[in-house]
Protein backbone atom coordinates (compact mmCIF):
# COMPACT_ATOMS: atom_id res chain seq x y z
CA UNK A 1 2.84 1.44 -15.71
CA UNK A 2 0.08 -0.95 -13.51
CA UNK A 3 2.82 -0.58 -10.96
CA UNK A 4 3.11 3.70 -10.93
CA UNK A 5 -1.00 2.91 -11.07
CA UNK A 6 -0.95 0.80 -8.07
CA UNK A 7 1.63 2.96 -5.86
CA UNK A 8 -0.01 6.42 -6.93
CA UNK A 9 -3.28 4.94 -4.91
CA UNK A 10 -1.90 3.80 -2.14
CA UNK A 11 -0.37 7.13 -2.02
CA UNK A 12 -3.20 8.65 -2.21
CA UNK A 13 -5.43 6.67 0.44
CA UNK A 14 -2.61 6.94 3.00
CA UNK A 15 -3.07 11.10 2.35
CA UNK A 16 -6.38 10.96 2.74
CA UNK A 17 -6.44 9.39 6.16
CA UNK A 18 -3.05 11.01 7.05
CA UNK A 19 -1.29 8.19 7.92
CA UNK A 20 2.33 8.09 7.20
CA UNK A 21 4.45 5.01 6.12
CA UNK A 22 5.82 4.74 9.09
CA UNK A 23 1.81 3.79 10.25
CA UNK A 24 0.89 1.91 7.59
CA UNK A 25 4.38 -0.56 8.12
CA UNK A 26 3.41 -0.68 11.72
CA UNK A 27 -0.04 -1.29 11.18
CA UNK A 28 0.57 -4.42 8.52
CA UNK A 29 3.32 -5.86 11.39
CA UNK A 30 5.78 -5.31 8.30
CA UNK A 31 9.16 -3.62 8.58
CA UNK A 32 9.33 -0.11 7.09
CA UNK A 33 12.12 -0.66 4.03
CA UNK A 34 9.32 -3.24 2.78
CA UNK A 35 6.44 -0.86 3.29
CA UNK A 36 8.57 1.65 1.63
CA UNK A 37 9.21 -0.27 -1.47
CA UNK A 38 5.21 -1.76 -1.62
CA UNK A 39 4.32 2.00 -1.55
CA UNK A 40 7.14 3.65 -3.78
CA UNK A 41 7.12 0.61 -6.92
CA UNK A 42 10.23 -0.96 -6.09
CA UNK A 43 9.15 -4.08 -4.83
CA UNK A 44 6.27 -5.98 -6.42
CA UNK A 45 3.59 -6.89 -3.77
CA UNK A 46 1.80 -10.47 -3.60
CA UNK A 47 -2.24 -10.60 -4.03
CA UNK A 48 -1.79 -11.31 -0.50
CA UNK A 49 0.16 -8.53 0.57
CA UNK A 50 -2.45 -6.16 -1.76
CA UNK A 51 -5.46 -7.68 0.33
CA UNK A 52 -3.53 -7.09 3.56
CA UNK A 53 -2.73 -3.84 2.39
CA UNK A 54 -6.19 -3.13 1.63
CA UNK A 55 -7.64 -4.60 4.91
CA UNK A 56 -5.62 -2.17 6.46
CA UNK A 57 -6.09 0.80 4.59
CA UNK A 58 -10.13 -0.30 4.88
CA UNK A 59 -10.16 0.76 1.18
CA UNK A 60 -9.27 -1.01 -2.51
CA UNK A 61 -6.33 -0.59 -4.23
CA UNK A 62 -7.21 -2.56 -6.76
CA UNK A 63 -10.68 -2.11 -8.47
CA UNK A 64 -11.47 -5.31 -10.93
CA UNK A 65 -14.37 -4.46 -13.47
């Protein structure tokens, strides 16, 4: 569920600055099968990828309360 959560967002931020996966992969320096699994659930992503990620994106993915 956390997962669909977590993917639906990144989703959604990549939309909103209309970046494809194809950008994002080439913008983390990652190949695109492993951005494509990060973004679609298949793969679970280390806090380290997630801050990458985020640093990248310039927004959270992950709120903590």
């Amino acid at each position: 569920m956390k997962q669909e959560l977590i993917s639906k967002r990144i989703k959604e931020i990549l939309a909103n600055n209309g970046w494809t996966l194809t950008e994002l992969a080439y913008k983390m320096d990652a190949d695109l099968a492993s951005a494509s699994r990060w973004v679609n659930g298949k793969q679970n992503m280390t806090i380290k990828t997630i801050e990458r990620m985020e640093y990248t994106l310039g927004e959270e993915i992950i709120s903590v309360l």
